[in-house]
C-alpha atoms as a PDB file:
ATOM      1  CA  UNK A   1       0.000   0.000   0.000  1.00  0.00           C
ATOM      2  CA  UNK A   2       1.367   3.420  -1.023  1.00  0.00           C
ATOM      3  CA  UNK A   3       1.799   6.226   1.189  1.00  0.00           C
ATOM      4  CA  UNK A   4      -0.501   9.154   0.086  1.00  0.00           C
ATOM      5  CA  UNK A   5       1.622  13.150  -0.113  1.00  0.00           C
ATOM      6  CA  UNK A   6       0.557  15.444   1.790  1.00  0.00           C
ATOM      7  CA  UNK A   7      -1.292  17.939  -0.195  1.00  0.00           C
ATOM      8  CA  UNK A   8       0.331  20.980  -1.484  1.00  0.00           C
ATOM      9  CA  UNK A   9      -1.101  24.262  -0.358  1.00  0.00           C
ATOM     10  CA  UNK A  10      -2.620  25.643  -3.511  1.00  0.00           C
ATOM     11  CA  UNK A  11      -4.229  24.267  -6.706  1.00  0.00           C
ATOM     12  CA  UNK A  12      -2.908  23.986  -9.960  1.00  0.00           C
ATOM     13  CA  UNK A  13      -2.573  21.416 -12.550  1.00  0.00           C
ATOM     14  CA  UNK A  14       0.537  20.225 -11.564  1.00  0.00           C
ATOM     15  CA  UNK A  15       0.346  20.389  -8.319  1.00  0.00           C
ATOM     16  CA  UNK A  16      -0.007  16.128  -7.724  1.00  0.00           C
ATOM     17  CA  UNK A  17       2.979  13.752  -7.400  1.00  0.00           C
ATOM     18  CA  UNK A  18       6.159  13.987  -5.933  1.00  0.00           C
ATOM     19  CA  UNK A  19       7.917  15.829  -8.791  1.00  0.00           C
ATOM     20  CA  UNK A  20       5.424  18.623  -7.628  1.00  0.00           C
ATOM     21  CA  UNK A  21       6.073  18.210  -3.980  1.00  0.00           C
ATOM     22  CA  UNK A  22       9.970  18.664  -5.158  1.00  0.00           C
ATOM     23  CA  UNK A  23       9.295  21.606  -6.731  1.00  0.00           C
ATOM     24  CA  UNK A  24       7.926  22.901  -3.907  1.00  0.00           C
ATOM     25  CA  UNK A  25      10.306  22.146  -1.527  1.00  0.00           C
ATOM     26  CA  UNK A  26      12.883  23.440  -3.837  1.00  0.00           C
ATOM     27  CA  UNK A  27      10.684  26.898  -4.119  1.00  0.00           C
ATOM     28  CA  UNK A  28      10.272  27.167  -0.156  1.00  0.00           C
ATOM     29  CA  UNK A  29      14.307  26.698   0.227  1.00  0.00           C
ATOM     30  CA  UNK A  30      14.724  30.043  -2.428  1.00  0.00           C
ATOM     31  CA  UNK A  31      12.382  31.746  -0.651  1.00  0.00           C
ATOM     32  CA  UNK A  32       9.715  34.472  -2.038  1.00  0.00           C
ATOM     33  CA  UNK A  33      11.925  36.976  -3.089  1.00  0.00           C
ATOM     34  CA  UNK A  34      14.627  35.017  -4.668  1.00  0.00           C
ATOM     35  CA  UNK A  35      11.921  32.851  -7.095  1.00  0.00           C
ATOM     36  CA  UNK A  36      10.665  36.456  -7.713  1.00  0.00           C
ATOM     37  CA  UNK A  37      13.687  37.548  -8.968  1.00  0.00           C
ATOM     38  CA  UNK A  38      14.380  34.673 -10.548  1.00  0.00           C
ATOM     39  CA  UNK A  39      11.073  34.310 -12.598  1.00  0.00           C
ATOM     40  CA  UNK A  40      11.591  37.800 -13.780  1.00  0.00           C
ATOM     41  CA  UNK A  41      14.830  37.008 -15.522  1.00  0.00           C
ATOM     42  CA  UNK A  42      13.611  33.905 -16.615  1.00  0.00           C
ATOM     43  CA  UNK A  43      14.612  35.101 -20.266  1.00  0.00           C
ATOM     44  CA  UNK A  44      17.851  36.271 -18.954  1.00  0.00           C
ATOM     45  CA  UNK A  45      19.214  33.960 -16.784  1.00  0.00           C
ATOM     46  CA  UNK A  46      19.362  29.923 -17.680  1.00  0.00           C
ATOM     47  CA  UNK A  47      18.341  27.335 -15.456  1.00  0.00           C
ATOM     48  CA  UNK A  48      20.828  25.908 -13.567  1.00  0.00           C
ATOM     49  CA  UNK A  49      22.146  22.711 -14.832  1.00  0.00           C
ATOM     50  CA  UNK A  50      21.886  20.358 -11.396  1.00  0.00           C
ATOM     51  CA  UNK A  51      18.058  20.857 -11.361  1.00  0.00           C
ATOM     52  CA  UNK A  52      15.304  20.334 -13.027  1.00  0.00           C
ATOM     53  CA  UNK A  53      13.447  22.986 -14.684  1.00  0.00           C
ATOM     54  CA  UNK A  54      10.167  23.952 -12.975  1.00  0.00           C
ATOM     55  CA  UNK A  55       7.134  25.372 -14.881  1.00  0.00           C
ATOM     56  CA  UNK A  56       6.105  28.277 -15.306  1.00  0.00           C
ATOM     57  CA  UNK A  57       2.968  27.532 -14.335  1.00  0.00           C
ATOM     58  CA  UNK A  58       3.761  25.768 -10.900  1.00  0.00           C
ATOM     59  CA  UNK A  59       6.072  29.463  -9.943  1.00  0.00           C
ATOM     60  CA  UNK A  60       3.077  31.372 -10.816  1.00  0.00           C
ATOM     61  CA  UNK A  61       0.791  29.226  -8.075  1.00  0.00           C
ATOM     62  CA  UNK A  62       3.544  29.349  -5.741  1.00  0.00           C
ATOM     63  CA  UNK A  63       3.753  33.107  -5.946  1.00  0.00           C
ATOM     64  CA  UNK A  64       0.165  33.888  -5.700  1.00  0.00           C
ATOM     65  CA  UNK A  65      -0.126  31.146  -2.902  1.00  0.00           C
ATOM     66  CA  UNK A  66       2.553  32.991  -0.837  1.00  0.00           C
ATOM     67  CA  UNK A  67       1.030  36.710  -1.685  1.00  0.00           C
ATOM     68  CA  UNK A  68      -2.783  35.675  -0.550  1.00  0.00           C
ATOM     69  CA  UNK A  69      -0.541  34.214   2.761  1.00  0.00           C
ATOM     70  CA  UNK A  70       1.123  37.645   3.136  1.00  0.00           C
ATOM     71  CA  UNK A  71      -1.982  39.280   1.850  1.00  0.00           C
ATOM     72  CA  UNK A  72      -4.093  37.418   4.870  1.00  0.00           C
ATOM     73  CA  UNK A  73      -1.541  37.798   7.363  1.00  0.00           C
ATOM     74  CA  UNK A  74      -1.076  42.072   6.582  1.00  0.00           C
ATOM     75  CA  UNK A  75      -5.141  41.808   6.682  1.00  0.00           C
ATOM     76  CA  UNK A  76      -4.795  40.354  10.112  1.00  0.00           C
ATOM     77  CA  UNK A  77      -2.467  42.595  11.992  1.00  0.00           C
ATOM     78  CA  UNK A  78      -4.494  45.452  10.668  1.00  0.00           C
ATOM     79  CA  UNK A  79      -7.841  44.028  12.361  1.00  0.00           C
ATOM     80  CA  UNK A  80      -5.820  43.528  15.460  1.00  0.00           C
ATOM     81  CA  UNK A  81      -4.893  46.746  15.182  1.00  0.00           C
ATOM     82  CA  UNK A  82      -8.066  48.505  15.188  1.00  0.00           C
ATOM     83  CA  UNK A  83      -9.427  46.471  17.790  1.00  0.00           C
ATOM     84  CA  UNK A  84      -6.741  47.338  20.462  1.00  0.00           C
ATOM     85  CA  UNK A  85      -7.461  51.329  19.163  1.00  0.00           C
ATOM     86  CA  UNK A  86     -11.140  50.633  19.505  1.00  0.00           C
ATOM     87  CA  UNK A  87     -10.522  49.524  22.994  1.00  0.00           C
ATOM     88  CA  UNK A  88      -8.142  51.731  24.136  1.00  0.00           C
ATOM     89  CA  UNK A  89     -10.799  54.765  23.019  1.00  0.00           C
ATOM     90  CA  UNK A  90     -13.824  53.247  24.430  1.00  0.00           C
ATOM     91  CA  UNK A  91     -11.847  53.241  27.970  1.00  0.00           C
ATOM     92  CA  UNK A  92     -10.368  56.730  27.534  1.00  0.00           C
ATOM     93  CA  UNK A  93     -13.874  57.856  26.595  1.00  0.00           C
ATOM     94  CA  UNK A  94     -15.417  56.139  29.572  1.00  0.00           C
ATOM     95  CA  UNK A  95     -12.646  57.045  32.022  1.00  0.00           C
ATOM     96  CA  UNK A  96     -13.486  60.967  30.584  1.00  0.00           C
ATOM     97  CA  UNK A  97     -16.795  60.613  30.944  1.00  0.00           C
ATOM     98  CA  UNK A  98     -16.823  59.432  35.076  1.00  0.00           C
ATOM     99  CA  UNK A  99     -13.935  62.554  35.401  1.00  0.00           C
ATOM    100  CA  UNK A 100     -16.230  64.806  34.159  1.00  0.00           C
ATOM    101  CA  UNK A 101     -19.412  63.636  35.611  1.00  0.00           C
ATOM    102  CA  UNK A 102     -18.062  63.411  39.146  1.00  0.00           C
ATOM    103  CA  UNK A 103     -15.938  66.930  38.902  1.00  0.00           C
ATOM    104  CA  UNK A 104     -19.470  68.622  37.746  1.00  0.00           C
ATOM    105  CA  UNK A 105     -21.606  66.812  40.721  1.00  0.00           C
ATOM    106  CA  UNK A 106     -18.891  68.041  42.854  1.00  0.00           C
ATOM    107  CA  UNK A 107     -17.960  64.525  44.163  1.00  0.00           C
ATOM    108  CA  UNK A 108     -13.959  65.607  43.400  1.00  0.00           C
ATOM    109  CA  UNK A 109     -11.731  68.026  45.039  1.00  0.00           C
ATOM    110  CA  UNK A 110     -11.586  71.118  42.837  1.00  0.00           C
ATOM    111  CA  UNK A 111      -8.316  71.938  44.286  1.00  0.00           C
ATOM    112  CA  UNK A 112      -6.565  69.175  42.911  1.00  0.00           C
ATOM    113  CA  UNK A 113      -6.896  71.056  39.657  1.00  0.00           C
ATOM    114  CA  UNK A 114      -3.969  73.589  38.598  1.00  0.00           C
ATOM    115  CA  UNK A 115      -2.299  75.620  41.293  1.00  0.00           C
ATOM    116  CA  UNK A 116      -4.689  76.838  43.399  1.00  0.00           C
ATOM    117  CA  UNK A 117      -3.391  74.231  45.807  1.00  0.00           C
ATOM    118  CA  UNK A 118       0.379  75.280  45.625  1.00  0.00           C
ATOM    119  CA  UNK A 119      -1.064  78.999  46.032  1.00  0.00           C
ATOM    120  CA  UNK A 120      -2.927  78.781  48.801  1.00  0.00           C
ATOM    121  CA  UNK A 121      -0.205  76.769  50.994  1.00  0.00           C
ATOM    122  CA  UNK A 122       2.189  79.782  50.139  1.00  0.00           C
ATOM    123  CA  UNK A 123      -0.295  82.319  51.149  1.00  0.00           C
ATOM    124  CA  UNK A 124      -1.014  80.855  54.676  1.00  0.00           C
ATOM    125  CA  UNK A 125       2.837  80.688  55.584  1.00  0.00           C
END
């Protein structure tokens, strides 16, 4: 019985059997930027000798697969974010709001506001 691959992470039509799984690999080792480089001097630049070629195709999925990924992860952070923003201006709003509302029903010590305090301390010595 034959062990099954693990699928790869995007869709394509050559994205079954272990020559694809190979490619893959061999894509994740470059990294992103260097297979972007890479397929842009496609015309330019030959394929090296020790491997085998990889279609154009199968770069094209890769790339797109890792720029949703970045793409997702970008979308993310910004939603995180926003919610710690959100929060932090619902409390500063609310922690205004009691300030205000006990300072106007006199429940705080006026005094404790600007320099009246340091003022009247030097005008009783």
């Amino acid at each position: 019985m034959s062990e099954a691959l693990p699928r790869l992470p995007f869709e394509n039509r050559w994205t079954s059997g272990e020559r694809a799984r190979h490619w893959y690999q061999q894509l994740e080792r470059e990294g992103v930027s260097n297979v972007r480089l890479r397929h842009a001097l496609r015309d330019v630049e030959l394929d090296r000798e020790d491997e085998e070629p990889i279609p154009n195709e199968f770069v094209m999925a890769w790339l797109d697969y890792h720029a949703r990924e970045h793409d997702r992860e970008v979308h993310r952070w910004r939603w995180a974010i926003l919610m710690i923003v959100f929060v932090a201006a619902i409390a500063a709003t609310v922690a205004a709001w009691y300030s205000v509302r006990a300072y106007y029903q006199g429940g705080m010590d006026h005094s404790q506001f600007g320099p009246t305090k340091q003022v009247e301390s030097i005008h009783r010595r």
